[in-house]
Protein backbone atom coordinates (compact mmCIF):
# COMPACT_ATOMS: atom_id res chain seq x y z
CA UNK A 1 -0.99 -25.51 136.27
CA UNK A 2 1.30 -22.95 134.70
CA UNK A 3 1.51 -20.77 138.29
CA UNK A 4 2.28 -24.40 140.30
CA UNK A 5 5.40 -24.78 137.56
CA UNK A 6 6.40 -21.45 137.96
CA UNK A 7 6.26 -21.57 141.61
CA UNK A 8 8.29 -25.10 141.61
CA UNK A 9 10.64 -23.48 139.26
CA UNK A 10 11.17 -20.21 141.80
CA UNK A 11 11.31 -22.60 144.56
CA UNK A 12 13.91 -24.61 143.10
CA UNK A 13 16.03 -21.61 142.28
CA UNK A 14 15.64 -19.96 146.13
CA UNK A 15 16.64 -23.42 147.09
CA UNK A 16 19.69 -22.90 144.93
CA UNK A 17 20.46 -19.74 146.01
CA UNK A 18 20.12 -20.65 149.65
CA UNK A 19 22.49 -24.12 149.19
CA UNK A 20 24.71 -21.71 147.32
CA UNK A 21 24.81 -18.98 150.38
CA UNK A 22 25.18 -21.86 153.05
CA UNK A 23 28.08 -23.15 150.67
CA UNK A 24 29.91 -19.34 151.41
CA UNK A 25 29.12 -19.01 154.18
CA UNK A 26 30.62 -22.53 155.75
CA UNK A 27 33.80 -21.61 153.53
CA UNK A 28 34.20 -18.52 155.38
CA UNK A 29 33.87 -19.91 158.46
CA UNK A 30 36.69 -21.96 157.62
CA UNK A 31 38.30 -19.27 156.44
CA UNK A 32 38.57 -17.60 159.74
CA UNK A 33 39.26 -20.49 161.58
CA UNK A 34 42.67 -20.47 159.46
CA UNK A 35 43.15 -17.00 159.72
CA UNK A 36 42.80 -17.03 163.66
CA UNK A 37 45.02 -20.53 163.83
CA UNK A 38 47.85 -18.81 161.61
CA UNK A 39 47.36 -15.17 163.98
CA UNK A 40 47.52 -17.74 166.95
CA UNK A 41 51.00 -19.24 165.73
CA UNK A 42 52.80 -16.02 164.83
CA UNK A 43 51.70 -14.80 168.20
CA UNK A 44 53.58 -17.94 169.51
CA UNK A 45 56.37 -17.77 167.10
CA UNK A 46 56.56 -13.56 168.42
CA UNK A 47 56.70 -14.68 171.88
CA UNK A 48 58.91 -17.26 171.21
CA UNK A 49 61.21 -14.94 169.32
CA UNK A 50 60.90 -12.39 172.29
CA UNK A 51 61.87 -14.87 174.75
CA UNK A 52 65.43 -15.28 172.66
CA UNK A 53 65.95 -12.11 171.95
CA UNK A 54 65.75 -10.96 175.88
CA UNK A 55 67.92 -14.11 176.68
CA UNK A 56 70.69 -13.73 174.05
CA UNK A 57 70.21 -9.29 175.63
CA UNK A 58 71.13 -10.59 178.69
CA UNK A 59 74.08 -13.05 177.45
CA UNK A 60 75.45 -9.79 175.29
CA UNK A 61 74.97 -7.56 178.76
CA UNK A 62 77.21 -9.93 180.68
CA UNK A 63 79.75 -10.37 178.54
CA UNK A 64 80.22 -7.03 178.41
CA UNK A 65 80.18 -6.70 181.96
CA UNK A 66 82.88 -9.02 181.55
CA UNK A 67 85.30 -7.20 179.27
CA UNK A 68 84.68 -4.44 181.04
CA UNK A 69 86.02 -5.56 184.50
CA UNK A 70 89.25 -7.72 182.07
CA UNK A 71 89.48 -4.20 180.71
CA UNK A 72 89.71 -2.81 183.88
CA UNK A 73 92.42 -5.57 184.86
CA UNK A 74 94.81 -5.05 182.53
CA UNK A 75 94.62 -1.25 182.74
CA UNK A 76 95.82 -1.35 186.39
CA UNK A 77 98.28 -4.27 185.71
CA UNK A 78 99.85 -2.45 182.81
CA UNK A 79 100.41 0.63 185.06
CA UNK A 80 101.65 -1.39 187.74
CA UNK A 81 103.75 -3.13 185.30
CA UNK A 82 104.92 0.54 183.99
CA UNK A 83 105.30 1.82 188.14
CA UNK A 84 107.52 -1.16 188.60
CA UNK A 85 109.69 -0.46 186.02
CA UNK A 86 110.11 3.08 187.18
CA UNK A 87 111.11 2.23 190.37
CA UNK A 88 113.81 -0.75 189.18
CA UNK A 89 115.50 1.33 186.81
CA UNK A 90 115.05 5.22 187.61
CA UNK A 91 117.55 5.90 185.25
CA UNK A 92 116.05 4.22 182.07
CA UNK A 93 113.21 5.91 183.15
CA UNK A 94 114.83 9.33 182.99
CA UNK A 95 116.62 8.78 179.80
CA UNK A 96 113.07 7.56 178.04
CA UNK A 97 111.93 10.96 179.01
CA UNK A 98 109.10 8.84 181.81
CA UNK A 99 108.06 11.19 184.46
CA UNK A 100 109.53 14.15 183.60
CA UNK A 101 106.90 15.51 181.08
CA UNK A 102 108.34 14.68 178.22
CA UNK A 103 107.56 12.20 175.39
């Protein structure tokens, strides 16, 4: 009688143990579900952040392409500007010192 109780007694507490282990081991389970669903979304979020970046790149790179050829523009329209008024009024020219070397 006294073996049966203390094999009830050990069966009851392996029973424990294993409810207990099942218990942990289901919360880790969930566990890594919600570590995988929150490495899924900052995978997403990376790639969304990616696409942006490369878009707002290219925006930059063609508005610099833009200045560049304005830049280029007004560089030949000031010197036109500046050849024109060298040939309307050679003398001013000559008395600002404008294509004779001197400054």
């Amino acid at each position: 009688m006294e073996q049966i109780k203390s094999l009830e007694s050990q069966l009851q507490e392996d029973q424990i143990r294993r409810d207990e282990a099942e218990r942990q081991s289901a919360s880790k389970g969930a566990q890594y579900v919600d570590i995988m669903a929150m490495a899924l979304k900052v995978q997403g979020q990376g790639d969304l952040d990616m696409q942006e970046w490369k878009a707002e790149k290219k925006e930059w790179q063609q508005e610099k392409q833009a200045l560049c050829q304005w830049l280029v523009i007004v560089r030949y329209e000031m010197e036109t500007l500046s050849q024109v008024r060298r040939d309307v009024d050679p003398a001013e020219a000559r008395t600002r010192g404008e294509g004779t070397g001197q400054a």
